[in-house]
C-alpha atoms as a PDB file:
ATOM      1  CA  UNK A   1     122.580 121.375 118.297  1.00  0.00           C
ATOM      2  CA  UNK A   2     122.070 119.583 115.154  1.00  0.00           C
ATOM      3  CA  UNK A   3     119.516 121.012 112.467  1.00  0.00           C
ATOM      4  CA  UNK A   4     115.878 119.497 112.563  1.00  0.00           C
ATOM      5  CA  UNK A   5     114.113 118.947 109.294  1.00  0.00           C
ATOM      6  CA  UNK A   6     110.917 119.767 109.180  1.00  0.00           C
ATOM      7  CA  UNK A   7     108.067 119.043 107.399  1.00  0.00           C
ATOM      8  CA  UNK A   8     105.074 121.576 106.272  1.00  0.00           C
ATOM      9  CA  UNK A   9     101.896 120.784 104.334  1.00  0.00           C
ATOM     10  CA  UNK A  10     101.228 122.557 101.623  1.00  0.00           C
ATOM     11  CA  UNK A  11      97.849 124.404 103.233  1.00  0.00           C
ATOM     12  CA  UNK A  12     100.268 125.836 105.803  1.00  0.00           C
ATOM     13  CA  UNK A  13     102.624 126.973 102.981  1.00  0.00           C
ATOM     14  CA  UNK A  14      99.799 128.216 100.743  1.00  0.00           C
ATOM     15  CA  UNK A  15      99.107 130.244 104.386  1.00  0.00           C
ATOM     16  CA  UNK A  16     102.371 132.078 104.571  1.00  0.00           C
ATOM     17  CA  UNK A  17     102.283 132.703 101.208  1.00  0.00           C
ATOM     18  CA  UNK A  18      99.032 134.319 101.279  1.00  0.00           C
ATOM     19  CA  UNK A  19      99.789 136.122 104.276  1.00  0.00           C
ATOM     20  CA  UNK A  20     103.064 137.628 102.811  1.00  0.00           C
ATOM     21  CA  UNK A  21     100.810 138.559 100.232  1.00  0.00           C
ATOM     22  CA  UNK A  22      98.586 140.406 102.541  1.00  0.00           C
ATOM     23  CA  UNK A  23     101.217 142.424 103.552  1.00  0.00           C
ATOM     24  CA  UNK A  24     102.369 140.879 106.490  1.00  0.00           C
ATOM     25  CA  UNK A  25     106.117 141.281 106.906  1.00  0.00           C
ATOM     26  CA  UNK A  26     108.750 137.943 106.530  1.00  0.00           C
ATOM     27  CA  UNK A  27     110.488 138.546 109.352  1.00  0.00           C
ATOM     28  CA  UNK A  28     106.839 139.060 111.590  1.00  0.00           C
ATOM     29  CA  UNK A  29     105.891 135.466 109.988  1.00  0.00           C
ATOM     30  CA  UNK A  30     109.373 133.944 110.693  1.00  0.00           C
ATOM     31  CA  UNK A  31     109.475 135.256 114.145  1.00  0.00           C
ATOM     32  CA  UNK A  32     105.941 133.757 114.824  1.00  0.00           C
ATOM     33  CA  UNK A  33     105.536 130.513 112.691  1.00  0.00           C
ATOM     34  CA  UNK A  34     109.443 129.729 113.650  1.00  0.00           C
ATOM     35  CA  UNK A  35     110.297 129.105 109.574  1.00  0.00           C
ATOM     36  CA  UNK A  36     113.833 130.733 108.243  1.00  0.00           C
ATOM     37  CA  UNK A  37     113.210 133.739 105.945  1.00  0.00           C
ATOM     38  CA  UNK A  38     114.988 131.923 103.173  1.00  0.00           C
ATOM     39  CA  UNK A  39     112.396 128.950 103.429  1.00  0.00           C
ATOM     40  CA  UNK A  40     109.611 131.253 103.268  1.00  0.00           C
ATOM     41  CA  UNK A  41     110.747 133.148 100.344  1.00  0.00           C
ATOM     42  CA  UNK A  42     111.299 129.960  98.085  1.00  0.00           C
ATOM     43  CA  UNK A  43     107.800 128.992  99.073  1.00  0.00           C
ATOM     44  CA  UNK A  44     106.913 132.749  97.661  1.00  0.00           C
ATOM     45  CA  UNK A  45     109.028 132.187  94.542  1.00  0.00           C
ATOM     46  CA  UNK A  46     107.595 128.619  94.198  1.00  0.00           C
ATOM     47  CA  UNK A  47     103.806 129.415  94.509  1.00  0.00           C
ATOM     48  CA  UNK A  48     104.022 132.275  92.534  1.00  0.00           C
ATOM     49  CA  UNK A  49     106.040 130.428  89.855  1.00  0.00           C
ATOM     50  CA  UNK A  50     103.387 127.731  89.430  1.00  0.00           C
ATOM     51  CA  UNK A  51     100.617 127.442  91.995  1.00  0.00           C
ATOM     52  CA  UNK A  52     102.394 124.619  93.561  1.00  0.00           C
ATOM     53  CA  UNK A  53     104.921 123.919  95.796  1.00  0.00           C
ATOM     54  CA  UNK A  54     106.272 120.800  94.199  1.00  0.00           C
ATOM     55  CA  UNK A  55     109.714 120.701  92.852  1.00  0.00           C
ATOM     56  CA  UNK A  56     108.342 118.603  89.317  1.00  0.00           C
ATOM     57  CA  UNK A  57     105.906 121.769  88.948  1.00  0.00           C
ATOM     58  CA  UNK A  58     108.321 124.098  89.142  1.00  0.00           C
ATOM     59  CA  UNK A  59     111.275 123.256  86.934  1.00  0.00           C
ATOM     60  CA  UNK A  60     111.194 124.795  83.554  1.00  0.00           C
ATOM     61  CA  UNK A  61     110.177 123.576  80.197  1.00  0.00           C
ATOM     62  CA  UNK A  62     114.472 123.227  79.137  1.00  0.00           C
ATOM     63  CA  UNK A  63     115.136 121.513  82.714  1.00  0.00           C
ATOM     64  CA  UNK A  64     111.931 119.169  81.767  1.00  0.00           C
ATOM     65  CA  UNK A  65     113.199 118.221  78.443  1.00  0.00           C
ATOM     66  CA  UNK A  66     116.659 117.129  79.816  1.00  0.00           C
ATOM     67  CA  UNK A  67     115.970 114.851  82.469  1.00  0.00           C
ATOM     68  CA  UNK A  68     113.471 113.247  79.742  1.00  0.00           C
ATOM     69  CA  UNK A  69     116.468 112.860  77.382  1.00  0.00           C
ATOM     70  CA  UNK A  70     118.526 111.685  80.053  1.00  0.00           C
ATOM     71  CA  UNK A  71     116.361 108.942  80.872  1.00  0.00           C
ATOM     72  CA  UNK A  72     115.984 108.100  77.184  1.00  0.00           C
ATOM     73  CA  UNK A  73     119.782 107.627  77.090  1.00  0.00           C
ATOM     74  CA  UNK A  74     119.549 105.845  80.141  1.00  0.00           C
ATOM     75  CA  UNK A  75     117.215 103.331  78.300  1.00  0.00           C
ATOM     76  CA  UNK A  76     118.602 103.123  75.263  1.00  0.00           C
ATOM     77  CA  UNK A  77     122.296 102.215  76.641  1.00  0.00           C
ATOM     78  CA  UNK A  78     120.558  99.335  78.886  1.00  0.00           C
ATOM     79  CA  UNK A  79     119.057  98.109  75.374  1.00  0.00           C
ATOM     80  CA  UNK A  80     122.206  98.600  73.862  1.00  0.00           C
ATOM     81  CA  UNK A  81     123.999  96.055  76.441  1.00  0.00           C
ATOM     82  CA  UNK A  82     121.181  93.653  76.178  1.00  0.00           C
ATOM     83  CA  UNK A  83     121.611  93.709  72.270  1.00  0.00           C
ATOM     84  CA  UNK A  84     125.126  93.210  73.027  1.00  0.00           C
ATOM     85  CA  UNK A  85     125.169  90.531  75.443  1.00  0.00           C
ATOM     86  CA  UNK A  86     122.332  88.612  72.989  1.00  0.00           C
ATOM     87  CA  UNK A  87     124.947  88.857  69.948  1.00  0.00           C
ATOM     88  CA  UNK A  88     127.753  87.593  71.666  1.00  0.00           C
ATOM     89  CA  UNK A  89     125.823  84.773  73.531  1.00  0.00           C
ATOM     90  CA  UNK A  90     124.354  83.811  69.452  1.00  0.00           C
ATOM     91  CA  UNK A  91     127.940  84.331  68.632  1.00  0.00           C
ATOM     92  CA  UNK A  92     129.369  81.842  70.704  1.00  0.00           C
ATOM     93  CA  UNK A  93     126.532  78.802  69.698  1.00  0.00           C
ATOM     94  CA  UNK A  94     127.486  79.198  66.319  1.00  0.00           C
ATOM     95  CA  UNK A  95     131.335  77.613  67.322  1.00  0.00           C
END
């Protein structure tokens, strides 16, 4: 048996979450909503982190910063082959 990915809106995430919160036990809501205890607690952590379930809402101020720098290198390095490319293309006219 292969493992099924599943999908889950965020309402019925917000509902586990909000049930846990009401006390009811992980293991009652895995047994009758058929979600892994691991997947519910990373909902937990995630809502409780930021009020959202999305993975852009949750990462942290340092992990935010360095995929902004690494797409600024990424940028800069494709300008710095065009700039390249441009000089030796002018390079070669002046022969």
């Amino acid at each position: 048996m292969g493992k099924e990915n599943r999908y889950y809106t965020d309402d019925f995430k917000r509902q586990i979450v909000e049930l846990e919160a009401n006390g009811k036990k992980i293991s009652d809501l895995e047994r009758e909503y058929k979600v892994t205890k691991t997947t519910i607690r990373e909902w937990i952590k995630r809502y409780g982190n930021s009020g959202e379930f999305g993975v852009e809402a949750n990462r942290s101020e340092s992990e935010k910063e360095l995929r902004d720098l690494r797409k600024e290198v990424r940028q800069l390095r494709m300008e710095n082959d065009i700039l390249k490319q441009a000089a030796l293309i002018l390079g070669r006219k002046d022969v």
